[in-house]
N, C-alpha and C. Protein backbone atom coordinates (compact mmCIF):
# COMPACT_ATOMS: atom_id res chain seq x y z
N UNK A 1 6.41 64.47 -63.36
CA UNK A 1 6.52 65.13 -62.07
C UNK A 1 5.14 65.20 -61.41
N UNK A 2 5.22 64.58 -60.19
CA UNK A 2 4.00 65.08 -59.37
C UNK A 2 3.78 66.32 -58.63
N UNK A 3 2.77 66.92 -58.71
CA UNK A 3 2.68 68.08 -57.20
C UNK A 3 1.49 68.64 -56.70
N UNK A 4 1.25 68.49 -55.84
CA UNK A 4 0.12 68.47 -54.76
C UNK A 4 -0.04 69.56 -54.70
N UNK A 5 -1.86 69.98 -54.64
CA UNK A 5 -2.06 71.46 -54.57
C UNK A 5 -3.76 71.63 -54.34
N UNK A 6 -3.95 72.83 -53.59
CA UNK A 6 -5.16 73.05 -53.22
C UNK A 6 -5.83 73.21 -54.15
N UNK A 7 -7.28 72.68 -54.54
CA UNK A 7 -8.05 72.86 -55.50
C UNK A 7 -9.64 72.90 -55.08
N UNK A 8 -10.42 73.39 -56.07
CA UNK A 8 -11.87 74.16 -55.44
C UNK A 8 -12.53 73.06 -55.63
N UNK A 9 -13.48 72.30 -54.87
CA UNK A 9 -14.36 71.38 -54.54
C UNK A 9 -14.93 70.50 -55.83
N UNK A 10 -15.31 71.66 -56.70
CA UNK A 10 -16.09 71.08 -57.72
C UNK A 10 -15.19 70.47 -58.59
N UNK A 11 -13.59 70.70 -58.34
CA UNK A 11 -12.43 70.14 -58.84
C UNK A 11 -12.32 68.63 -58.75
N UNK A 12 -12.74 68.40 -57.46
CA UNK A 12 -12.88 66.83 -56.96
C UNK A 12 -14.11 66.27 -57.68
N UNK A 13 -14.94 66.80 -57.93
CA UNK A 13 -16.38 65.80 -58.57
C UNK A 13 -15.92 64.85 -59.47
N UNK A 14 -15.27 65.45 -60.80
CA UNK A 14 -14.92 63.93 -62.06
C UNK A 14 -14.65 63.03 -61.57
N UNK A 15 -13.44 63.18 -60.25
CA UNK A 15 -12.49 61.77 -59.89
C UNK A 15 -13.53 60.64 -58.93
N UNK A 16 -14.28 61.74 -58.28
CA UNK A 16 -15.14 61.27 -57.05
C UNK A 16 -15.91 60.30 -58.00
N UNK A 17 -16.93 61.04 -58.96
CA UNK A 17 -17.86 60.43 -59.58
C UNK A 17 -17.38 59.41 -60.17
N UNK A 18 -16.15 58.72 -60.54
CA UNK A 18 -15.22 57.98 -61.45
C UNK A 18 -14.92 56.65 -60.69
N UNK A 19 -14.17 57.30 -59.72
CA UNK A 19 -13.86 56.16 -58.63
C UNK A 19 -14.98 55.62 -57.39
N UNK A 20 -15.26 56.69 -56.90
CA UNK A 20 -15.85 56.66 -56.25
C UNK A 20 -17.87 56.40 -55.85
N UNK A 21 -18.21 56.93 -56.93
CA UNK A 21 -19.57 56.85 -56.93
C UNK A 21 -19.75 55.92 -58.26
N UNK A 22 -19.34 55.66 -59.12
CA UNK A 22 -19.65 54.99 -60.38
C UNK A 22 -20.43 53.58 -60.06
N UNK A 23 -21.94 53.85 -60.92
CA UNK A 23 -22.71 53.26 -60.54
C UNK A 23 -23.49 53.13 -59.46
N UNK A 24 -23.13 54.05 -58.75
CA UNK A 24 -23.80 53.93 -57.03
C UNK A 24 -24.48 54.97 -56.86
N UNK A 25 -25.75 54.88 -56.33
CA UNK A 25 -26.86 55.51 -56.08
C UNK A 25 -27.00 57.00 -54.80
N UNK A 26 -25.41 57.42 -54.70
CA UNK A 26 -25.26 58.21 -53.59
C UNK A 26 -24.11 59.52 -54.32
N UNK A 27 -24.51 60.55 -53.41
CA UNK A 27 -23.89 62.03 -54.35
C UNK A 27 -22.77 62.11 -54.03
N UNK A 28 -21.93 62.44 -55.19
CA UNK A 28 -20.01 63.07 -55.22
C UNK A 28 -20.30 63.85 -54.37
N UNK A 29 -21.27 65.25 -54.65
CA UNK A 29 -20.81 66.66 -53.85
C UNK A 29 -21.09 65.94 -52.23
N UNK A 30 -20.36 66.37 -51.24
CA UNK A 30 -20.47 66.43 -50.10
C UNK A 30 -21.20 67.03 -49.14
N UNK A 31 -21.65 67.35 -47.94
CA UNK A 31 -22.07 68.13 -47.23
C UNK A 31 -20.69 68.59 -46.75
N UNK A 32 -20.32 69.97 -46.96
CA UNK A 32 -19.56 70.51 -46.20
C UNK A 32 -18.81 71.08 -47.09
N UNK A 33 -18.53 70.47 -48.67
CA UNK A 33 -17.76 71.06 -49.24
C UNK A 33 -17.16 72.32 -49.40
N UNK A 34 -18.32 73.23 -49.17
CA UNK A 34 -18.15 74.67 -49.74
C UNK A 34 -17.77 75.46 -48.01
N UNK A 35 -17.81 74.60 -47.25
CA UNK A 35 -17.54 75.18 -46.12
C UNK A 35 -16.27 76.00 -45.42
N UNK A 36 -16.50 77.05 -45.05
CA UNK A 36 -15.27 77.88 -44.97
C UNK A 36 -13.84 77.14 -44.64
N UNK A 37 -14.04 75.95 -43.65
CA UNK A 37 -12.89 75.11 -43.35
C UNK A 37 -12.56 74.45 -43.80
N UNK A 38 -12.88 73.68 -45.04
CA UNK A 38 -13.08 73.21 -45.34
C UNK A 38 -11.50 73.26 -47.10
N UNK A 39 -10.98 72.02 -47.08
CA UNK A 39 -9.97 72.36 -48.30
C UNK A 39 -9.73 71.27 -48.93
N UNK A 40 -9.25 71.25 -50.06
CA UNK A 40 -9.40 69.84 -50.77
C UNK A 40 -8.24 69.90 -51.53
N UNK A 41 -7.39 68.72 -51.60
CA UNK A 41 -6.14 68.70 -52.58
C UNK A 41 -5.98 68.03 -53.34
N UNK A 42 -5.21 68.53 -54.75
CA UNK A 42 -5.33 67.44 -55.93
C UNK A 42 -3.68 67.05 -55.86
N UNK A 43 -3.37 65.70 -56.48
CA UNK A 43 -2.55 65.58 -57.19
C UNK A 43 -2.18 65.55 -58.59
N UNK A 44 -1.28 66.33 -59.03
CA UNK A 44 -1.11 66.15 -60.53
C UNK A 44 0.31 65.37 -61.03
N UNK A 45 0.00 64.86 -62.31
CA UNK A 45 0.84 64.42 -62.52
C UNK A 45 0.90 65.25 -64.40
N UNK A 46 2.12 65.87 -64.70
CA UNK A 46 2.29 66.52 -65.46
C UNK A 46 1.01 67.64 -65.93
N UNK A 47 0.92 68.07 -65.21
CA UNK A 47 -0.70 69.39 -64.41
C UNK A 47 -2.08 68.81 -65.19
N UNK A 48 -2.15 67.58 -64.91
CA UNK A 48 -3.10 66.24 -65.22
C UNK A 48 -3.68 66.42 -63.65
N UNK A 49 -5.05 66.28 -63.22
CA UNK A 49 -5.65 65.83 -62.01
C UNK A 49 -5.55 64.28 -61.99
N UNK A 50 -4.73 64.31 -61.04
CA UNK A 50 -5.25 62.35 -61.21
C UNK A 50 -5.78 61.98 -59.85
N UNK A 51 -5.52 62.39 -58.58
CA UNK A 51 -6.09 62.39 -57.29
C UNK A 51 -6.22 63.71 -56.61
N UNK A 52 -7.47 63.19 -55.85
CA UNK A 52 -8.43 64.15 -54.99
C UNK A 52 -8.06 63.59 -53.08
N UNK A 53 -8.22 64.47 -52.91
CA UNK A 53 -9.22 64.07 -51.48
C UNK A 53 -9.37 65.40 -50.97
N UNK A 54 -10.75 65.31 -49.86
CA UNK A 54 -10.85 66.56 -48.80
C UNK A 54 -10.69 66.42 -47.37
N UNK A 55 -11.03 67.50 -46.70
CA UNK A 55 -10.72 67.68 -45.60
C UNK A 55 -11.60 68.53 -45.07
N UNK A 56 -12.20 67.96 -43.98
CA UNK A 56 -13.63 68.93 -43.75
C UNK A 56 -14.03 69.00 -41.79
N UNK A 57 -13.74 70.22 -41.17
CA UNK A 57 -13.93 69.89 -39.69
C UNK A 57 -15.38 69.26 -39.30
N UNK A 58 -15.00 68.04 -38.77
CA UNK A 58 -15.65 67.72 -38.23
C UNK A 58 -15.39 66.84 -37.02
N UNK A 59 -16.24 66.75 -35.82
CA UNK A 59 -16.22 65.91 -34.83
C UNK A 59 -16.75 64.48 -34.69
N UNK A 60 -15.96 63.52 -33.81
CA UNK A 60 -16.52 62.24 -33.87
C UNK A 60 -16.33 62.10 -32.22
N UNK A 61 -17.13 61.64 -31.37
CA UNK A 61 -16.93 61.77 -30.48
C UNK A 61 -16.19 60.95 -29.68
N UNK A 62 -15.49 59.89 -30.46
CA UNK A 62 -14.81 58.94 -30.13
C UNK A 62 -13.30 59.33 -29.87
N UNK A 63 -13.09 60.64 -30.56
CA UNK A 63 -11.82 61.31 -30.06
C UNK A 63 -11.50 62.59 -29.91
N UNK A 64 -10.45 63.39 -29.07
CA UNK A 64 -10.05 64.05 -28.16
C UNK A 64 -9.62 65.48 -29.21
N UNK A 65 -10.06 66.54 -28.92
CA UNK A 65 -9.71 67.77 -29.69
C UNK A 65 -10.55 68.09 -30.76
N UNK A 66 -9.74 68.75 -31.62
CA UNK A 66 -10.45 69.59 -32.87
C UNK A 66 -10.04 68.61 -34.41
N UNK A 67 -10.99 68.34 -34.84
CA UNK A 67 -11.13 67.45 -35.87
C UNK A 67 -11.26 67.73 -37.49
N UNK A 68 -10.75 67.02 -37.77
CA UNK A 68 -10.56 67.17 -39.31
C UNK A 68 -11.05 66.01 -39.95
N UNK A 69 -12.05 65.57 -40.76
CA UNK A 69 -12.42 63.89 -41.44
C UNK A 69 -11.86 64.23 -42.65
N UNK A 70 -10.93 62.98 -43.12
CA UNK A 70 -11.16 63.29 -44.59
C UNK A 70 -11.79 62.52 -45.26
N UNK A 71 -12.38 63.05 -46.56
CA UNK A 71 -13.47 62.45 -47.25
C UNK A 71 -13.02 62.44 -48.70
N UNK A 72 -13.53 61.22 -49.61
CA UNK A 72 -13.20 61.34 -50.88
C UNK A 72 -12.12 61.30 -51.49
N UNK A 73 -11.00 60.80 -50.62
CA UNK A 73 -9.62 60.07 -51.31
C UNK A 73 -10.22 59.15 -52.39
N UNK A 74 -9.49 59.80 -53.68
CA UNK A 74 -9.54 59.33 -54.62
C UNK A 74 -8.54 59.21 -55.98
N UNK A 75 -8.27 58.46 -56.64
CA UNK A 75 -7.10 58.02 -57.79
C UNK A 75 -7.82 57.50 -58.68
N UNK A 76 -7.49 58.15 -59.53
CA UNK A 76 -7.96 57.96 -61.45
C UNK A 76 -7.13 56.23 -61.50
N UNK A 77 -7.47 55.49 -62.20
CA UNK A 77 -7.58 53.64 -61.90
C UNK A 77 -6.13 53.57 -62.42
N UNK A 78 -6.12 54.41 -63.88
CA UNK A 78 -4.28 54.14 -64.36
C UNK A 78 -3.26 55.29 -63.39
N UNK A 79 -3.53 55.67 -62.50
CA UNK A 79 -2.63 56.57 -62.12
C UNK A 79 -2.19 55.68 -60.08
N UNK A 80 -3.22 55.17 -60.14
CA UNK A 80 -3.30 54.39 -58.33
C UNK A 80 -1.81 53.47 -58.44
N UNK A 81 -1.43 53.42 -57.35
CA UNK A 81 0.17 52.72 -56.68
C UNK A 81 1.32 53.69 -56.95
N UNK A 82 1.16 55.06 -57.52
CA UNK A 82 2.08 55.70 -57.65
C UNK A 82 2.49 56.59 -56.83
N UNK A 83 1.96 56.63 -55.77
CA UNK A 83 1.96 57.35 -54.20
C UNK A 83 1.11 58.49 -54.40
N UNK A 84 0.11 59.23 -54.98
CA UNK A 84 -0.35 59.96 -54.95
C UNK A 84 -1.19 60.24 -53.61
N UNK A 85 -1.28 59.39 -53.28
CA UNK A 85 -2.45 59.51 -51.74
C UNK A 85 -1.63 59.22 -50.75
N UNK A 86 -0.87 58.97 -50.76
CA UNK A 86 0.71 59.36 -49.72
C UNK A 86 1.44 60.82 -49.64
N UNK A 87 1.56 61.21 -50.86
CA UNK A 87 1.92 62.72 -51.06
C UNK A 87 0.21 63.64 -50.57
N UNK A 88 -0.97 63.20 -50.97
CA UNK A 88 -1.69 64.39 -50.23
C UNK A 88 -2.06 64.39 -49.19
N UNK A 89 -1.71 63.04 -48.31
CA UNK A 89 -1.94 62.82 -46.97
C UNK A 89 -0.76 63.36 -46.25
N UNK A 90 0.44 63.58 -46.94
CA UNK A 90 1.67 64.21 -46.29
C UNK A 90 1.37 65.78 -46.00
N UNK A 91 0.91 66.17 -46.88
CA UNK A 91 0.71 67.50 -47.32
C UNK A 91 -0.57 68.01 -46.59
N UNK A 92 -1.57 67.01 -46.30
CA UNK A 92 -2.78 67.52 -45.19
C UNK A 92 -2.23 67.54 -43.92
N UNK A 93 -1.22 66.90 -43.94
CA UNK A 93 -0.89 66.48 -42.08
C UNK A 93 -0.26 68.10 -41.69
N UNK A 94 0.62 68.28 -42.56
CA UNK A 94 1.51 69.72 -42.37
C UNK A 94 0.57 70.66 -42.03
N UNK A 95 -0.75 70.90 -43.19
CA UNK A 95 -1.39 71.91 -43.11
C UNK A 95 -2.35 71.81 -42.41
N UNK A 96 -2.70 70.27 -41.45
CA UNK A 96 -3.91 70.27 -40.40
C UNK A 96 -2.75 70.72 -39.17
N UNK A 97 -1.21 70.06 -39.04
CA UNK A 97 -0.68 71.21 -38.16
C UNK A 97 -0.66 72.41 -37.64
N UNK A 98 -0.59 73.16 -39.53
CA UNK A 98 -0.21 74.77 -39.18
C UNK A 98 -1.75 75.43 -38.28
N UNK A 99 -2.71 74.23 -38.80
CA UNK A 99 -4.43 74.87 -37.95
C UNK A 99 -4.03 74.39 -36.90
N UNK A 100 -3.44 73.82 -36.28
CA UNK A 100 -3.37 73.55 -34.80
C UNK A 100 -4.69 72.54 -34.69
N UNK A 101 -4.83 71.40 -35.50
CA UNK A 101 -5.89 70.04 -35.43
C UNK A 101 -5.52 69.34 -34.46
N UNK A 102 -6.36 68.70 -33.31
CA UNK A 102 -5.19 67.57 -33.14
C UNK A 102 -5.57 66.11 -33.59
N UNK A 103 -6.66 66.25 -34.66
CA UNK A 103 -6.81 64.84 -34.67
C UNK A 103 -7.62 64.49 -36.21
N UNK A 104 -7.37 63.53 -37.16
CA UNK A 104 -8.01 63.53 -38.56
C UNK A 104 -8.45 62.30 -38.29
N UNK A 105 -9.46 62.19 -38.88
CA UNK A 105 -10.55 60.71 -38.82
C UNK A 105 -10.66 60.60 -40.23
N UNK A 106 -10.96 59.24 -40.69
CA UNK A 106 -12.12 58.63 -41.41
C UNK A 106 -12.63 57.98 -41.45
N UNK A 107 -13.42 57.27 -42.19
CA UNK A 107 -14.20 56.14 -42.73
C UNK A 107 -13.57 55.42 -43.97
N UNK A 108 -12.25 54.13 -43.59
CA UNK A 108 -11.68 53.95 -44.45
C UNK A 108 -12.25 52.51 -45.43
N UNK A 109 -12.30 52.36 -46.17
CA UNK A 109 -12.78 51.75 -46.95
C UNK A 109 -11.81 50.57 -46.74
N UNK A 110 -12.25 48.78 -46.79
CA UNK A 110 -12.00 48.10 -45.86
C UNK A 110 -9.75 47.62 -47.03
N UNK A 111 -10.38 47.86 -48.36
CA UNK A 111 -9.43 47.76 -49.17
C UNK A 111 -8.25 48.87 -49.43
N UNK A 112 -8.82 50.04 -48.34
CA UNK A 112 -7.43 50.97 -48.50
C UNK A 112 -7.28 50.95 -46.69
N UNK A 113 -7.55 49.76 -45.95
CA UNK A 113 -6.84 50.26 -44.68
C UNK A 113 -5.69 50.35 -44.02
N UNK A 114 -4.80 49.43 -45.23
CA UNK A 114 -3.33 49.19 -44.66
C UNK A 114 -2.64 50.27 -45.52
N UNK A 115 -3.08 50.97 -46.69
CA UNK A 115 -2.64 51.89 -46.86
C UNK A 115 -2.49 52.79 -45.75
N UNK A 116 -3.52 53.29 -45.00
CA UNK A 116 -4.52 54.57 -44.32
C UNK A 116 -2.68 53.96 -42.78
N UNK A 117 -2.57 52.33 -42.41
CA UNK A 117 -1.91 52.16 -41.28
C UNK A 117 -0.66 52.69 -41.93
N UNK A 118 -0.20 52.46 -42.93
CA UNK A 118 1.19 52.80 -43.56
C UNK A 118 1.50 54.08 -42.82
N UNK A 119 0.59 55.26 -43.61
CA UNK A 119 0.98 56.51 -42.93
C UNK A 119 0.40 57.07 -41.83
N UNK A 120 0.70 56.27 -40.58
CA UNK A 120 -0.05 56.45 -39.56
C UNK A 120 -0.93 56.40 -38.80
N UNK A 121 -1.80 55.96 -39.05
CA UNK A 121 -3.74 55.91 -38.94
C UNK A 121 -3.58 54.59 -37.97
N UNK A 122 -4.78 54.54 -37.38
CA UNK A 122 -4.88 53.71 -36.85
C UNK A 122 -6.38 53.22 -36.58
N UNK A 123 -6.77 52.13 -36.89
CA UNK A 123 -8.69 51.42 -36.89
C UNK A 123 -8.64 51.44 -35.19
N UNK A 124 -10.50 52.19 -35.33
CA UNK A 124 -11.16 51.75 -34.16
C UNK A 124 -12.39 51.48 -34.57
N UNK A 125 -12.61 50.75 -33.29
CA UNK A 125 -13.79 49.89 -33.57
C UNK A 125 -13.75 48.85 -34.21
N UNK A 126 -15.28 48.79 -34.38
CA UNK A 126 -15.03 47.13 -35.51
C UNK A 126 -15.69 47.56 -36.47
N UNK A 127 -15.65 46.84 -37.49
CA UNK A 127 -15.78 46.79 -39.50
C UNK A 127 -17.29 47.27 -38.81
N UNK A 128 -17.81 47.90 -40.24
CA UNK A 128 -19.27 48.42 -40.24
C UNK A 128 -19.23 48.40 -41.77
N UNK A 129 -20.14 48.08 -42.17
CA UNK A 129 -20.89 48.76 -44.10
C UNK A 129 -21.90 49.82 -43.74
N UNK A 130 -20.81 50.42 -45.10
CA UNK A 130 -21.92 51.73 -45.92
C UNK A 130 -22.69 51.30 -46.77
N UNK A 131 -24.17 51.68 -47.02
CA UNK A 131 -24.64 50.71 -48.05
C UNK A 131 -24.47 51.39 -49.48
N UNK A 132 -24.21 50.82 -50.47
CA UNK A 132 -23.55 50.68 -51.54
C UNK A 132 -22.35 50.64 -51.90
N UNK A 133 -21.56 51.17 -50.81
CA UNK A 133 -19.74 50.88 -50.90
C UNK A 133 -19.13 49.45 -50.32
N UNK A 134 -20.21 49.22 -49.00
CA UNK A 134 -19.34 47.92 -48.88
C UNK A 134 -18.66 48.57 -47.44
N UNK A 135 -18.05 47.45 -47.00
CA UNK A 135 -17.26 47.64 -45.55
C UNK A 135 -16.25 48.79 -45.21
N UNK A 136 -16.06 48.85 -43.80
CA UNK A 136 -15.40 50.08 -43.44
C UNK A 136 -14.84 49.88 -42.40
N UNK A 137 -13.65 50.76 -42.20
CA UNK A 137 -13.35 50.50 -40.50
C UNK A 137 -13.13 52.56 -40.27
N UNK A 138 -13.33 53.10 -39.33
CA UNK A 138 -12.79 54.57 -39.01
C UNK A 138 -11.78 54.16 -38.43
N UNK A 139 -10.91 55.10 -38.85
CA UNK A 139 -9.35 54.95 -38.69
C UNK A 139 -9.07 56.62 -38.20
N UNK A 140 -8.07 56.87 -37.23
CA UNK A 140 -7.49 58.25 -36.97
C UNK A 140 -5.90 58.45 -36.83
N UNK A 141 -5.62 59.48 -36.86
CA UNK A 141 -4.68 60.03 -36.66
C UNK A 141 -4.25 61.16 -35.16
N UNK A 142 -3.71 60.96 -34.43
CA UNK A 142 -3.41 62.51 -33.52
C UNK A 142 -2.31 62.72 -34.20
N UNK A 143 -2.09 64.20 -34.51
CA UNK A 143 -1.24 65.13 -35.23
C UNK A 143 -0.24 65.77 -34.13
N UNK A 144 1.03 65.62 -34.29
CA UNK A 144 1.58 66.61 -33.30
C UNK A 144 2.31 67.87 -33.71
């Protein structure tokens, strides 16, 4: 059984550091983490952490309203294709609703972007690299 649930920042570091930073010369913790608006959700699978991501206000000026980026979508390597980052992206959308957001951004990594279009999102701009991750496109959402 899976189920999605709010968890405290430093909750996200193992997966971050795992998937995400392994080997790379740049920090799990975030700027913003601990920030009052700031919320982060795990997925579990039998009350196992296997995915992270956060959610942190911020503005991009490329779009309209009050903003949400998320940062640090992440899946433990044997647990990825099992929808886990579909279920916490379902579950952020509801609860960037109940804040009255109207809009979630990121910086999607160039190999999860048709995921990111699946549930909605949509690329602007053109491809850019982060240096040590490799290519990107920002992708958004308006929430209704």
């Amino acid at each position: 059984m899976i189920t999605i649930k709010k968890i405290k920042a430093e909750d996200t570091y193992p997966i971050r550091l795992e998937i995400l930073r392994k080997d790379i010369p740049l920090p799990y913790e975030f700027n913003g983490d601990f920030d009052e608006d700031t919320f982060h959700l795990g997925a579990f699978k039998n009350e196992k952490l296997v995915a992270v991501s956060s959610y942190m206000k911020a503005s991009n000026s490329n779009f309209k309203g009050i903003q949400y980026q998320l940062r640090g979508m992440a899946t433990l390597i044997e647990y990825q294709g099992l929808g886990m980052g579909k279920l916490m992206l379902e579950d952020s959308f509801s609860i960037l609703q109940e804040l009255k957001i109207d809009c979630l951004w990121c910086n999607a990594r160039v190999i999860a972007v048709n995921f990111y279009k699946k549930m909605g999102l949509q690329t602007f701009g053109e491809k850019f690299e982060l240096k040590y991750v490799g290519d990107h496109y920002v992708m958004f959402k308006y929430l209704e």
